[in-house]
N, C-alpha and C. Protein backbone atom coordinates (compact mmCIF):
# COMPACT_ATOMS: atom_id res chain seq x y z
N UNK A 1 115.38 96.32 90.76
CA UNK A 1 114.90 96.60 92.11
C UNK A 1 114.46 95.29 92.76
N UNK A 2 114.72 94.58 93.84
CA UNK A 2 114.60 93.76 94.79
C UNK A 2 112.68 94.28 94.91
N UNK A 3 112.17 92.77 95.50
CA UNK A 3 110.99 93.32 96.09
C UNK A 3 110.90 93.98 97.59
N UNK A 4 110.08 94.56 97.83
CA UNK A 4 109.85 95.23 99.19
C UNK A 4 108.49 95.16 99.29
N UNK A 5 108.32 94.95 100.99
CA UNK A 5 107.34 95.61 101.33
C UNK A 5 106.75 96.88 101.97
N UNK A 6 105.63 97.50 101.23
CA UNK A 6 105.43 99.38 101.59
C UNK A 6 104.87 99.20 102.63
N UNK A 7 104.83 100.22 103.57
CA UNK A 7 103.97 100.18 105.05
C UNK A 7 103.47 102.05 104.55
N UNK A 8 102.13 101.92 105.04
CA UNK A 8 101.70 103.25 104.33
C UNK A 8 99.93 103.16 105.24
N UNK A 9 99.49 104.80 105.75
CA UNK A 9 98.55 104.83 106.16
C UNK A 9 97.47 104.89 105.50
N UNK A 10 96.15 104.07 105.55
CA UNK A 10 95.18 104.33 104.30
C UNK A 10 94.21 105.56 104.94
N UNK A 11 93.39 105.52 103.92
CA UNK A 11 92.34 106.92 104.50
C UNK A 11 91.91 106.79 105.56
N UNK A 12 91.70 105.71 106.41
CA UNK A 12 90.56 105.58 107.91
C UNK A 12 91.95 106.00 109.12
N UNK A 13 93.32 106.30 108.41
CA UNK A 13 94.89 106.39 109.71
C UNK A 13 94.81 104.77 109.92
N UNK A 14 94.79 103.98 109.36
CA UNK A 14 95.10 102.85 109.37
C UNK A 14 96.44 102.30 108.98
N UNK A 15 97.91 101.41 109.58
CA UNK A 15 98.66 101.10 109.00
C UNK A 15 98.71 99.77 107.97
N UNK A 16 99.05 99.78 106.91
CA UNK A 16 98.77 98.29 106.67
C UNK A 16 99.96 98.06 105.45
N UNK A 17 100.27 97.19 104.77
CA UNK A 17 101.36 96.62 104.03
C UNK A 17 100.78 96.19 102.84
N UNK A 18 101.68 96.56 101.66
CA UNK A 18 101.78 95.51 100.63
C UNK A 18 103.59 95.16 100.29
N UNK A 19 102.87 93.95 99.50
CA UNK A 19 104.44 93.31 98.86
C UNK A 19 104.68 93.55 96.94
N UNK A 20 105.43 94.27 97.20
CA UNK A 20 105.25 94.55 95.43
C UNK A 20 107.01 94.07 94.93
N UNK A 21 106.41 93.11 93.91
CA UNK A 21 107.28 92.42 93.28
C UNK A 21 108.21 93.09 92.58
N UNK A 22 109.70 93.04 92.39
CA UNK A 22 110.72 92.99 91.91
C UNK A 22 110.46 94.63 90.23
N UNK A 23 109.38 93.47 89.56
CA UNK A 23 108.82 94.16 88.49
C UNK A 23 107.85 95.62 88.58
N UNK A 24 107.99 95.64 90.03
CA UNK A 24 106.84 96.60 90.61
C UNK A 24 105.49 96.72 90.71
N UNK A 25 105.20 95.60 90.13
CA UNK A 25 103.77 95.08 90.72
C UNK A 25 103.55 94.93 91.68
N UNK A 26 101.99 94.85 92.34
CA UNK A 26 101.83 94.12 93.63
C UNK A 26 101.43 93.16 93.63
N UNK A 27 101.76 92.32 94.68
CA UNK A 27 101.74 90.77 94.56
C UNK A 27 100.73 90.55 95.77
N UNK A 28 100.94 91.26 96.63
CA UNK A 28 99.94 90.69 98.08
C UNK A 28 99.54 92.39 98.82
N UNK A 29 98.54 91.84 99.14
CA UNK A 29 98.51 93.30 100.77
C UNK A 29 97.86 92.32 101.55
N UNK A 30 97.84 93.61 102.78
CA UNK A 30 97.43 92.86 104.16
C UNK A 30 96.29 92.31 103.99
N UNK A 31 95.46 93.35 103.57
CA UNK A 31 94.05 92.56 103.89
C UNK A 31 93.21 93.66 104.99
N UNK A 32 93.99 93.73 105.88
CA UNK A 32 93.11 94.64 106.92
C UNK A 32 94.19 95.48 107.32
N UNK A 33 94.22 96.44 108.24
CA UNK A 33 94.54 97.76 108.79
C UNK A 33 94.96 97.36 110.30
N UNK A 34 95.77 97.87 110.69
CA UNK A 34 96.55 97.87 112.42
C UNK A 34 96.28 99.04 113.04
N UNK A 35 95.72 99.22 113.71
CA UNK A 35 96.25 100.32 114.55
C UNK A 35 97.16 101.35 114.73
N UNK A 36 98.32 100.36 115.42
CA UNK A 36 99.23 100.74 115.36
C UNK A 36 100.41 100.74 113.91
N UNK A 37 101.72 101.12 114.08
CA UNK A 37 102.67 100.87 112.83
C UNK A 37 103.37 99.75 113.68
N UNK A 38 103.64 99.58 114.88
CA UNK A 38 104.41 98.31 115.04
C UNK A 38 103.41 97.29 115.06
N UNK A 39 102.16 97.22 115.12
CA UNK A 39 101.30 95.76 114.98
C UNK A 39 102.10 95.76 112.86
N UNK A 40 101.58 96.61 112.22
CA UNK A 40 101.73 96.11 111.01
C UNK A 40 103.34 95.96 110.48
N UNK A 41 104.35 96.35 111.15
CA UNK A 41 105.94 95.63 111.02
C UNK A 41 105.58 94.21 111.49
N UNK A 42 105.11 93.91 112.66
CA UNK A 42 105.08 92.73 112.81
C UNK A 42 104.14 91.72 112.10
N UNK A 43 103.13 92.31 111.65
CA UNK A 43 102.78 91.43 110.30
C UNK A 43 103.94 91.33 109.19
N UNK A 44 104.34 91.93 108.86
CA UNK A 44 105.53 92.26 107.66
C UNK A 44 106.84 91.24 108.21
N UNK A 45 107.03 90.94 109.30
CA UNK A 45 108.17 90.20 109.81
C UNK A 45 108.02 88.97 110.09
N UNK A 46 106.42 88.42 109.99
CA UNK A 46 105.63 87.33 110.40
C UNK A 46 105.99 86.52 108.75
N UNK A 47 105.08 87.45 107.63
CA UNK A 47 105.26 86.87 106.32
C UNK A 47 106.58 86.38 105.69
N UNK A 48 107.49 87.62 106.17
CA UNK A 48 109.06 87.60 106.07
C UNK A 48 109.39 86.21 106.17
N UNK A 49 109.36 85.87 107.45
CA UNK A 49 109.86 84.91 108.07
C UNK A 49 109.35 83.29 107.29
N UNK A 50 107.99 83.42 107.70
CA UNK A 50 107.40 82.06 107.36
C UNK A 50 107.27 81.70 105.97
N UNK A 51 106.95 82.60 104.78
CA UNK A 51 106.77 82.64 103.27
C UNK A 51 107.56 82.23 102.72
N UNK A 52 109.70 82.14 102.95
CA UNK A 52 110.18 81.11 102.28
C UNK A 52 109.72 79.77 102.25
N UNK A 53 109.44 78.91 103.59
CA UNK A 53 109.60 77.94 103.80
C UNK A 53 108.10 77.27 103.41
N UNK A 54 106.65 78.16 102.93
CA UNK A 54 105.36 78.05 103.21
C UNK A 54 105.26 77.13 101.64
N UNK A 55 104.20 76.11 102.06
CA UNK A 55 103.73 75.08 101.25
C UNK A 55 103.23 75.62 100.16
N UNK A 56 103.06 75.22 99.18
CA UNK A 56 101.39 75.30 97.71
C UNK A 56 100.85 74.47 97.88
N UNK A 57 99.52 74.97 98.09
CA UNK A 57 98.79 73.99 97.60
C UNK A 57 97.65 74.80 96.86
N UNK A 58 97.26 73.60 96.11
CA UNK A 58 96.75 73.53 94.85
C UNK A 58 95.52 73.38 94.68
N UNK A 59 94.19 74.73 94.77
CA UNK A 59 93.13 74.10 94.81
C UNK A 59 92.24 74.69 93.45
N UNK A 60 93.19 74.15 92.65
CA UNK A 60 92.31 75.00 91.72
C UNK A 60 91.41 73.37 91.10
């Protein structure tokens, strides 16, 4: 299975995203809740986009 990200309402009718890895873990969520379902696609199309190309850095 490819990874995906779920778009799913939490208990408050909130939309929000996670990214669950390949293995079916989850790897990331939003963090916070949208309103709407198209504010949280467009978070999902934001990460899409920018997360190949996004730096490490290293602060451990």
């Amino acid at each position: 299975m490819p990874a995906q990200f779920d778009l799913y309402k939490d208990a408050r009718a909130e939309f929000r995203c996670r990214l669950i890895a390949s293995d079916g873990q989850m790897t990331a969520d939003s963090g916070q809740g949208c309103s709407s379902k198209n504010g949280a696609e467009n978070g999902i199309e934001s990460v899409h986009r920018s997360a190949a190309s996004a730096n490490i850095e290293d602060k451990a």
